[in-house]
PDB file of N, CA and C in Angstrom:
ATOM      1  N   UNK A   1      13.887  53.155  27.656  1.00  0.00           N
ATOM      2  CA  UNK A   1      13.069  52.180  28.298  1.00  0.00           C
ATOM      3  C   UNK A   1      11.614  52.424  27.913  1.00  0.00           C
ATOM      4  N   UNK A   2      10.933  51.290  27.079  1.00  0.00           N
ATOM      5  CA  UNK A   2       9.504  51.468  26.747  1.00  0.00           C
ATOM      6  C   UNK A   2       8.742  50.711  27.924  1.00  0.00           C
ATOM      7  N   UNK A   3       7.422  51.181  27.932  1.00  0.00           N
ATOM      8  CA  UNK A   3       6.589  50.211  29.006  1.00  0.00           C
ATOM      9  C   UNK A   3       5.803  49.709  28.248  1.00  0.00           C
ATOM     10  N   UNK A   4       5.757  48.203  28.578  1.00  0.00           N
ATOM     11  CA  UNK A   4       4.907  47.791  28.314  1.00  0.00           C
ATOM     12  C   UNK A   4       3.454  46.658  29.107  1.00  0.00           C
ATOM     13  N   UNK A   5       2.414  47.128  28.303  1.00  0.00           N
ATOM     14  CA  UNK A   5       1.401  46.643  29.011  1.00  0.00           C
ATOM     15  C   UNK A   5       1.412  44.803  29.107  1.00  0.00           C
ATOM     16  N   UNK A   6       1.341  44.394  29.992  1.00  0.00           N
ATOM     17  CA  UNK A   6       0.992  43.019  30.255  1.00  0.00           C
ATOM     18  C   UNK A   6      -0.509  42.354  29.556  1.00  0.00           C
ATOM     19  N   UNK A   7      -0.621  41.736  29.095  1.00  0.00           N
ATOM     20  CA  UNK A   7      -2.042  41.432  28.622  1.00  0.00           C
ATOM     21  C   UNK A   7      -2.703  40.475  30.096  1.00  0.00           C
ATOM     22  N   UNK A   8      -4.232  40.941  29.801  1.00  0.00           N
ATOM     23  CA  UNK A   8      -4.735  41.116  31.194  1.00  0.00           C
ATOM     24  C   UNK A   8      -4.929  39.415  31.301  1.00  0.00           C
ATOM     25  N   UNK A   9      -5.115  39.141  32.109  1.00  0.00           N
ATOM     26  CA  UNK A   9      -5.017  37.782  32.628  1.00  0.00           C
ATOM     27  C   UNK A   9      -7.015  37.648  32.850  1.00  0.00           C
ATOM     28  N   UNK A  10      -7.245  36.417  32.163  1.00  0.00           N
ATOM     29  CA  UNK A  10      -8.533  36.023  32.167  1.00  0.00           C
ATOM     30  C   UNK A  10      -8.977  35.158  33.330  1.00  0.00           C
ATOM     31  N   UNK A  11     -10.355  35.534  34.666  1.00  0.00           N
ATOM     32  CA  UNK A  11     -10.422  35.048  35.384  1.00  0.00           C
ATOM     33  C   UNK A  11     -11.273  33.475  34.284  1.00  0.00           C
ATOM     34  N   UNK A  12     -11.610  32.134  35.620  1.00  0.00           N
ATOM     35  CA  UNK A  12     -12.034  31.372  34.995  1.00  0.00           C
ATOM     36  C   UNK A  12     -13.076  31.490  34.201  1.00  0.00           C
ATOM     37  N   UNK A  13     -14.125  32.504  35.487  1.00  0.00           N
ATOM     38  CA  UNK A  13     -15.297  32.496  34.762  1.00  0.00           C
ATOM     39  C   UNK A  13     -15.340  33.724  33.765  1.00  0.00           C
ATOM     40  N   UNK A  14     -14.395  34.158  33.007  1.00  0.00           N
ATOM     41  CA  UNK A  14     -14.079  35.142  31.686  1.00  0.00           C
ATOM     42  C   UNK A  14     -13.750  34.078  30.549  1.00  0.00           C
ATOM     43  N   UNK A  15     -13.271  33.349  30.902  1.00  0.00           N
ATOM     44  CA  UNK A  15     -12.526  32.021  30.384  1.00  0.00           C
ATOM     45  C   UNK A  15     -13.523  31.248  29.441  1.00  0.00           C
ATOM     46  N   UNK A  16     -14.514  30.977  29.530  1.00  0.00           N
ATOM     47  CA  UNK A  16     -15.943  30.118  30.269  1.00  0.00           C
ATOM     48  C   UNK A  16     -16.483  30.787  29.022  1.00  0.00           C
ATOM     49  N   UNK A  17     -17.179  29.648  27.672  1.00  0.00           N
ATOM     50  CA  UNK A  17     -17.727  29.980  26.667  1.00  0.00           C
ATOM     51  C   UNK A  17     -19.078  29.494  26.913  1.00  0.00           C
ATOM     52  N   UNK A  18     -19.955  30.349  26.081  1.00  0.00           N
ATOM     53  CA  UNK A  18     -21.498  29.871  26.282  1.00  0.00           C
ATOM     54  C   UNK A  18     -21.914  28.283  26.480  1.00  0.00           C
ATOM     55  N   UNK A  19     -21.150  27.522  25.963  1.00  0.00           N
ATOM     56  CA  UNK A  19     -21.193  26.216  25.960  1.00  0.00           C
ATOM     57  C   UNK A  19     -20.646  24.926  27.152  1.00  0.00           C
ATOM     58  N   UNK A  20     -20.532  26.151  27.909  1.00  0.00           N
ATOM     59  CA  UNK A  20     -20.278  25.640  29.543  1.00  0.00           C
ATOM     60  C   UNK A  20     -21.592  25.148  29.717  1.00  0.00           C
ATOM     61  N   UNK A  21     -22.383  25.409  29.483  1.00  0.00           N
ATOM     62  CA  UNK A  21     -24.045  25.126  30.049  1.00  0.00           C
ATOM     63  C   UNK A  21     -24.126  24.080  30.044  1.00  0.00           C
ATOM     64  N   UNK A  22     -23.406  23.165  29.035  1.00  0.00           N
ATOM     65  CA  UNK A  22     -23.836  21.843  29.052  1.00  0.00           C
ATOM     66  C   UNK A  22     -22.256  20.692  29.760  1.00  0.00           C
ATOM     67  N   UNK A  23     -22.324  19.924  30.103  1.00  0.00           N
ATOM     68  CA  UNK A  23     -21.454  19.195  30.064  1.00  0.00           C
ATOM     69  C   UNK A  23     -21.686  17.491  29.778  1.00  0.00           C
ATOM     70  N   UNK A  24     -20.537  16.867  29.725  1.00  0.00           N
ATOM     71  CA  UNK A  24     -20.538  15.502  29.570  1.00  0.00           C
ATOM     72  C   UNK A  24     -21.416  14.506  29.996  1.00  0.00           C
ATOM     73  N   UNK A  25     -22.580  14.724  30.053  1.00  0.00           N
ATOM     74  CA  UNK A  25     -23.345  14.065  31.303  1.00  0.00           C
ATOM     75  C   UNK A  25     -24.050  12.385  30.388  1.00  0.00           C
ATOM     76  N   UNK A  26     -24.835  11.827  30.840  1.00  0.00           N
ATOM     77  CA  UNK A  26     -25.344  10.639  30.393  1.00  0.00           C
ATOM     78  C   UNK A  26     -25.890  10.862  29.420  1.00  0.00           C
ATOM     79  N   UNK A  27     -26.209  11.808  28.516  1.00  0.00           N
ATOM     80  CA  UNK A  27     -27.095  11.735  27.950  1.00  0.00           C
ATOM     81  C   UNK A  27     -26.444  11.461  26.384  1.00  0.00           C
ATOM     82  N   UNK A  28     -27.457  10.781  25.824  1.00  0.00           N
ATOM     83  CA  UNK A  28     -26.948   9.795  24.823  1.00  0.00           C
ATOM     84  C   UNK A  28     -27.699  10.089  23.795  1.00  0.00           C
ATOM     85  N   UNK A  29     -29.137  10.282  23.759  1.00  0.00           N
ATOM     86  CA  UNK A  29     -29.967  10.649  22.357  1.00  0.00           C
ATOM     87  C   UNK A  29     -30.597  11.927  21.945  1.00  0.00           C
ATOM     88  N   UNK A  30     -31.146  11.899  20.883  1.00  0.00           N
ATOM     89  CA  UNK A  30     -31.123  13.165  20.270  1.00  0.00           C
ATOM     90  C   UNK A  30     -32.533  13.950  21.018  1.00  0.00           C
ATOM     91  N   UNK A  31     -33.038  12.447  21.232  1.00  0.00           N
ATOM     92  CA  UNK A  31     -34.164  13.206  22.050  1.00  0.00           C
ATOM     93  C   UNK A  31     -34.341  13.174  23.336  1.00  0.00           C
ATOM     94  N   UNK A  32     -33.047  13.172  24.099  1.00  0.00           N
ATOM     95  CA  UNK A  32     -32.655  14.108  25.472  1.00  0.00           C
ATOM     96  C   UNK A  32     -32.148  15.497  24.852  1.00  0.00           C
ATOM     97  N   UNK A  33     -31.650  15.687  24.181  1.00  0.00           N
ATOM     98  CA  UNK A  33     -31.145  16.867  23.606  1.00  0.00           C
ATOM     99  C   UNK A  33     -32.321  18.082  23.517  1.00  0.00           C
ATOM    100  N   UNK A  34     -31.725  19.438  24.679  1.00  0.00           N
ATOM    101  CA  UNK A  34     -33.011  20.447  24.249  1.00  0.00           C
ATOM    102  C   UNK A  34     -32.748  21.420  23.454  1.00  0.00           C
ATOM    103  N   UNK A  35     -31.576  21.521  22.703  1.00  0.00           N
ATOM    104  CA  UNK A  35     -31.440  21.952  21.689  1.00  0.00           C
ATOM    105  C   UNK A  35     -30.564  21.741  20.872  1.00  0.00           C
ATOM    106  N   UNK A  36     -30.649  22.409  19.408  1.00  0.00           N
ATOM    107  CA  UNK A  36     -29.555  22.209  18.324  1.00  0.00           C
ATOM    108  C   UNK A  36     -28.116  22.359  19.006  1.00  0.00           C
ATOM    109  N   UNK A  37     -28.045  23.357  19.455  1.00  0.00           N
ATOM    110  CA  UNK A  37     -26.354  23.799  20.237  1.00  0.00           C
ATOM    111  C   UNK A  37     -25.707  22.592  21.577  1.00  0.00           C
ATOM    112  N   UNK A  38     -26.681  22.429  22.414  1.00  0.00           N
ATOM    113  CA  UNK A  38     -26.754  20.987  22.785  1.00  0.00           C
ATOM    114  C   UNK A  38     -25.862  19.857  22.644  1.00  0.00           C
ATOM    115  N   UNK A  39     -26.958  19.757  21.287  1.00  0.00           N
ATOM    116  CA  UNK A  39     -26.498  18.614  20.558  1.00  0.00           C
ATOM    117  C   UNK A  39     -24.981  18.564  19.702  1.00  0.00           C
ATOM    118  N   UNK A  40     -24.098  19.488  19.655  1.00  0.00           N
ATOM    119  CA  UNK A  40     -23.388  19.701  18.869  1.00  0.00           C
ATOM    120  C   UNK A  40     -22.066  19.918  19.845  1.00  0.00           C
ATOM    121  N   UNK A  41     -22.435  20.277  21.191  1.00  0.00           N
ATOM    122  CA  UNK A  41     -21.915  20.303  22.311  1.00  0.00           C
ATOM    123  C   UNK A  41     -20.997  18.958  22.540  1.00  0.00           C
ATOM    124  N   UNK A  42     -22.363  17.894  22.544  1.00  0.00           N
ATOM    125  CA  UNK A  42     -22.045  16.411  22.753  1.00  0.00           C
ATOM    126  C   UNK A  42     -21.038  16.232  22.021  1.00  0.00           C
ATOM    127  N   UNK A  43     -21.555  16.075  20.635  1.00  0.00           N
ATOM    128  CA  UNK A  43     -21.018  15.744  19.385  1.00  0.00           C
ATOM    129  C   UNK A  43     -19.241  15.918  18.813  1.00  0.00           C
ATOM    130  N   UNK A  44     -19.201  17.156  19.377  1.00  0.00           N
ATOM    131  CA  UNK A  44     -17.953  18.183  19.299  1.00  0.00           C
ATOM    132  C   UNK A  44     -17.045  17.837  20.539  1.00  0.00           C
ATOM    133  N   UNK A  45     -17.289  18.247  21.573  1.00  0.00           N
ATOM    134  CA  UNK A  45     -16.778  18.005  22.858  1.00  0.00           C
ATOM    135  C   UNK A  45     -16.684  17.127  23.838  1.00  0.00           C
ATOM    136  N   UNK A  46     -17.600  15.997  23.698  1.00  0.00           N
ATOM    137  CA  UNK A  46     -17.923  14.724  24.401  1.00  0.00           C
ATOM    138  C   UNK A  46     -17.697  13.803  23.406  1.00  0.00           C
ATOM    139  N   UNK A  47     -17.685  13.792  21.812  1.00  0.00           N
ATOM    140  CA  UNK A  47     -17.126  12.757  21.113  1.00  0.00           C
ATOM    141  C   UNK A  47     -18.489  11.559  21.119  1.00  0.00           C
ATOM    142  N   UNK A  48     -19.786  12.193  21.461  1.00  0.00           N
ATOM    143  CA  UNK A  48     -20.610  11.371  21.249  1.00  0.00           C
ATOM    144  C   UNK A  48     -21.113  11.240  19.879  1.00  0.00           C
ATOM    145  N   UNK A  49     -20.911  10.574  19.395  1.00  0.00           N
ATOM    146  CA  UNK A  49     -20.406   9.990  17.589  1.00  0.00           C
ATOM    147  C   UNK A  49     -22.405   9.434  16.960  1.00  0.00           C
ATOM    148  N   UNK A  50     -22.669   9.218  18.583  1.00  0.00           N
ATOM    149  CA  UNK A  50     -24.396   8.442  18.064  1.00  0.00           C
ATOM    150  C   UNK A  50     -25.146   9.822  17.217  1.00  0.00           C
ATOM    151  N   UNK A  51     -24.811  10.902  18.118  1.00  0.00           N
ATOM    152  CA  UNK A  51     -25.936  12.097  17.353  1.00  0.00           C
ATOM    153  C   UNK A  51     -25.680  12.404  16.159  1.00  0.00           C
ATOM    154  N   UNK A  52     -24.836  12.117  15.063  1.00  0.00           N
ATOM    155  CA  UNK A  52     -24.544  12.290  13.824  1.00  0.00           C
ATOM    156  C   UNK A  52     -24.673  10.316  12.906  1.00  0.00           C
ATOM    157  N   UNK A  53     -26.217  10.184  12.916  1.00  0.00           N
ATOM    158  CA  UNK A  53     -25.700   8.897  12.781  1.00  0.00           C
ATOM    159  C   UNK A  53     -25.725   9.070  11.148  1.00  0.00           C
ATOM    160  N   UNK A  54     -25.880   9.842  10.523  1.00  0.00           N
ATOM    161  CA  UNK A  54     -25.477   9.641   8.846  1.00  0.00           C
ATOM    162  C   UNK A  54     -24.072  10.255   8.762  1.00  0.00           C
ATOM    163  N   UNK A  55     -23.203  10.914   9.603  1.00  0.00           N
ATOM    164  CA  UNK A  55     -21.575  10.762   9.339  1.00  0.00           C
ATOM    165  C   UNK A  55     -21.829  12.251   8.702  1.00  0.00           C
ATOM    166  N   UNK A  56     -22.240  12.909   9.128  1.00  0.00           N
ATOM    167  CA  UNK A  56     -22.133  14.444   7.799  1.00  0.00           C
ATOM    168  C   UNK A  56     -21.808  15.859   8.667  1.00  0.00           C
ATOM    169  N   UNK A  57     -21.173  15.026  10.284  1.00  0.00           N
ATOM    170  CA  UNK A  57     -21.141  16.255  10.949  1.00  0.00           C
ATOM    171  C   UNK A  57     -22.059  17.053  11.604  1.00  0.00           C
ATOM    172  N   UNK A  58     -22.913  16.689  11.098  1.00  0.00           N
ATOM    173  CA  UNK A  58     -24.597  17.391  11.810  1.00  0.00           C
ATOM    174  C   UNK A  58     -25.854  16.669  12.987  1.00  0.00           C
ATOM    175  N   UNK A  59     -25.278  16.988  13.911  1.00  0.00           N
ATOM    176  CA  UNK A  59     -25.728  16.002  14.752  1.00  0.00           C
ATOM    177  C   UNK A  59     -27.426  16.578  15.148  1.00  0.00           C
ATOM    178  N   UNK A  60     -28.743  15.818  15.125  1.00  0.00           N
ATOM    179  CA  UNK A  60     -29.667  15.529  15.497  1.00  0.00           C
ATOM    180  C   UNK A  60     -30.070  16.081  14.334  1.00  0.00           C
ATOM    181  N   UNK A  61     -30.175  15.215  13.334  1.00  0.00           N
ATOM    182  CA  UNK A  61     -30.927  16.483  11.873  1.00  0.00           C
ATOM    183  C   UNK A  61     -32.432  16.861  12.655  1.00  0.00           C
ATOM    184  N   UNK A  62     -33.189  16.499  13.505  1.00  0.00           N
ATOM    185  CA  UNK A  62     -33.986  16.551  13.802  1.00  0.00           C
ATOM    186  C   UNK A  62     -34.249  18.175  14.305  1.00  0.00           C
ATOM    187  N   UNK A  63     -33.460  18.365  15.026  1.00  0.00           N
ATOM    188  CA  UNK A  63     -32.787  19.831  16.274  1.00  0.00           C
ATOM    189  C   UNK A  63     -31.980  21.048  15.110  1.00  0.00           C
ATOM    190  N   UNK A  64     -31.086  20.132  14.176  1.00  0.00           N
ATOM    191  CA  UNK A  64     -30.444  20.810  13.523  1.00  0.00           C
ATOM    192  C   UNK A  64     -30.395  20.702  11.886  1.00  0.00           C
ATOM    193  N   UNK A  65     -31.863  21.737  11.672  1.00  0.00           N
ATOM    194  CA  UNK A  65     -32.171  21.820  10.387  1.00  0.00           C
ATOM    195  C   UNK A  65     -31.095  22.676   9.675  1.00  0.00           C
TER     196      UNK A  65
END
């Protein structure tokens, strides 16, 4: 009989990536956006499609040189 360890169980807030900070909220342009990470937040996770308006994946070239 071997023992074995259980892998540890993650509370929520262990769970919880830096990018919790932001969520889905109204905001729509690049210049509500207070930063590059922000903006990529939207972009990535909210599916807000406006902050990349040349299509290249890089949302607010402005924020995200």
């Amino acid at each position: 009989m071997t023992s074995q360890k259980a892998a540890p169980i993650k509370t929520a807030a262990q769970a919880t990536s830096s990018s919790s900070a932001y969520n889905c909220s109204a905001k729509k342009t690049c210049g509500q956006m207070a930063s590059c990470e922000e903006a990529q937040y939207h972009l990535n996770e909210c599916g807000n499609g406006r902050l990349d308006s040349n299509g290249d994946g890089v949302p607010c070239e402005s924020l995200c040189r």
